[in-house]
Protein backbone atom coordinates (compact mmCIF):
# COMPACT_ATOMS: atom_id res chain seq x y z
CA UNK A 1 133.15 111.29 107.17
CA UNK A 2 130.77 108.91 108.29
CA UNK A 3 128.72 110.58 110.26
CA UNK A 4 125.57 112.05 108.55
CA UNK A 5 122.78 113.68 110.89
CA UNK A 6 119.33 114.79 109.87
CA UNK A 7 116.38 116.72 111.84
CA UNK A 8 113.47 114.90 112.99
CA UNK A 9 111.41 116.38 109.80
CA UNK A 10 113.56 114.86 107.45
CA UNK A 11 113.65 111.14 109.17
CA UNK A 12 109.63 111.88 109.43
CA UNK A 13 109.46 112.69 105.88
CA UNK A 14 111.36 109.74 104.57
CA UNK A 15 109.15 107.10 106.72
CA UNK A 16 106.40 109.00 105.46
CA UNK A 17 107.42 108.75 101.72
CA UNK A 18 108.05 105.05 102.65
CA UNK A 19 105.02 104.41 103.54
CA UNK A 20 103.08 106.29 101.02
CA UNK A 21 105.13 104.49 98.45
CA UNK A 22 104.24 101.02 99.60
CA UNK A 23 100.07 102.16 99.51
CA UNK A 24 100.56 104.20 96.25
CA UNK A 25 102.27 101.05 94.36
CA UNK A 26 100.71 98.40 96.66
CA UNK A 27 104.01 96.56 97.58
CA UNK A 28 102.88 93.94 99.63
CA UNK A 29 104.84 94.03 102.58
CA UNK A 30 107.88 95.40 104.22
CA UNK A 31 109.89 92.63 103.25
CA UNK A 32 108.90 92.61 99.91
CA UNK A 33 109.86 96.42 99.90
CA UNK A 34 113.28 95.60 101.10
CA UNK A 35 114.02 93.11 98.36
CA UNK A 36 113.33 95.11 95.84
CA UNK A 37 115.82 97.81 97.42
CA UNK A 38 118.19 95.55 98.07
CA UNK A 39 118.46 96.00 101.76
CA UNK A 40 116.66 94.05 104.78
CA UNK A 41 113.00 94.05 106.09
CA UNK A 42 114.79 95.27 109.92
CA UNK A 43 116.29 98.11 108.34
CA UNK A 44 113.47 99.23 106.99
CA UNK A 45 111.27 98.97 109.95
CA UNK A 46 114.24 101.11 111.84
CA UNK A 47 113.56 104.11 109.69
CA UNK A 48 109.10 103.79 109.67
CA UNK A 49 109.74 103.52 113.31
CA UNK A 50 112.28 105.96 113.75
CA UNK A 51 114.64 104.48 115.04
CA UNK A 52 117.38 104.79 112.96
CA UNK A 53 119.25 107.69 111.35
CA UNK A 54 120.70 106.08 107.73
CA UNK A 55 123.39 107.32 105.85
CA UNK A 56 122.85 108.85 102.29
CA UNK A 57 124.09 105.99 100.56
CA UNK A 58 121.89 103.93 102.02
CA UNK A 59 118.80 106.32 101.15
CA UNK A 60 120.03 106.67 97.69
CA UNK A 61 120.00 102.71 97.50
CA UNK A 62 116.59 102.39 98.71
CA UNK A 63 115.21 105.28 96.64
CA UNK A 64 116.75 104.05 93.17
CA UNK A 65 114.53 100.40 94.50
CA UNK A 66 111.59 102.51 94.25
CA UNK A 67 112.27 104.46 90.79
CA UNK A 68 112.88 108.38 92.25
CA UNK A 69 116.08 110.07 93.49
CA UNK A 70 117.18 110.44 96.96
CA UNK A 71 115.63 114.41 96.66
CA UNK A 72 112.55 113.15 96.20
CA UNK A 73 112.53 110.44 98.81
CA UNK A 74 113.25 113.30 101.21
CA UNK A 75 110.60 115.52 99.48
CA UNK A 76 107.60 115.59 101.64
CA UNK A 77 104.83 114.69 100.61
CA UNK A 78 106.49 113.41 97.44
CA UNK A 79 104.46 110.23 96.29
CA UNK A 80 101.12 111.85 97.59
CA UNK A 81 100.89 114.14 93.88
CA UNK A 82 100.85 110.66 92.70
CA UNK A 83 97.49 109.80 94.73
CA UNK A 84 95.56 112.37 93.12
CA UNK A 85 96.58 111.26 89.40
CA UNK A 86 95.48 107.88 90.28
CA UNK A 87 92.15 108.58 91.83
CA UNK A 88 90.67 111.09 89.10
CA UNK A 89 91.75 108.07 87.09
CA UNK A 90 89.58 106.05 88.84
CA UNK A 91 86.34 108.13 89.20
């Protein structure tokens, strides 16, 4: 089966994590984000814009590019724990 369908809170959550992830490890760009998961800079954009719905394979692919399971890529709020480590580091 092919077809794989998620609620709007889940695609939210995953652009979200996306996005978070790029700030939180300060990945330049999109594209430089989509070479390190092995996948395109378009594809990419797709899902922060929401226009796409990707299959689990593909979200597995991009989360093993960023170092945490496809769970926690669809965790929301996953990389924002991360934040707060970081800045009590910092102060």
């Amino acid at each position: 089966m092919d077809t794989v369908i998620f609620d709007l809170d889940a695609l939210r959550i995953l652009a979200e994590n996306i996005d978070s992830y790029m700030k939180l490890y300060e990945v330049e760009n999109v594209e430089a984000l989509a070479v390190q998961c092995g996948t395109t800079k378009a594809q990419i954009y797709a899902i922060l814009r929401g226009a796409t719905t990707p299959k689990i394979d593909f979200i597995d692919k991009m989360a093993k590019g960023m170092g945490v399971t496809a769970a926690q890529l669809l965790t929301e709020k996953y990389f924002d724990q991360f934040e707060k480590k970081i800045v009590k580091k910092k102060t």
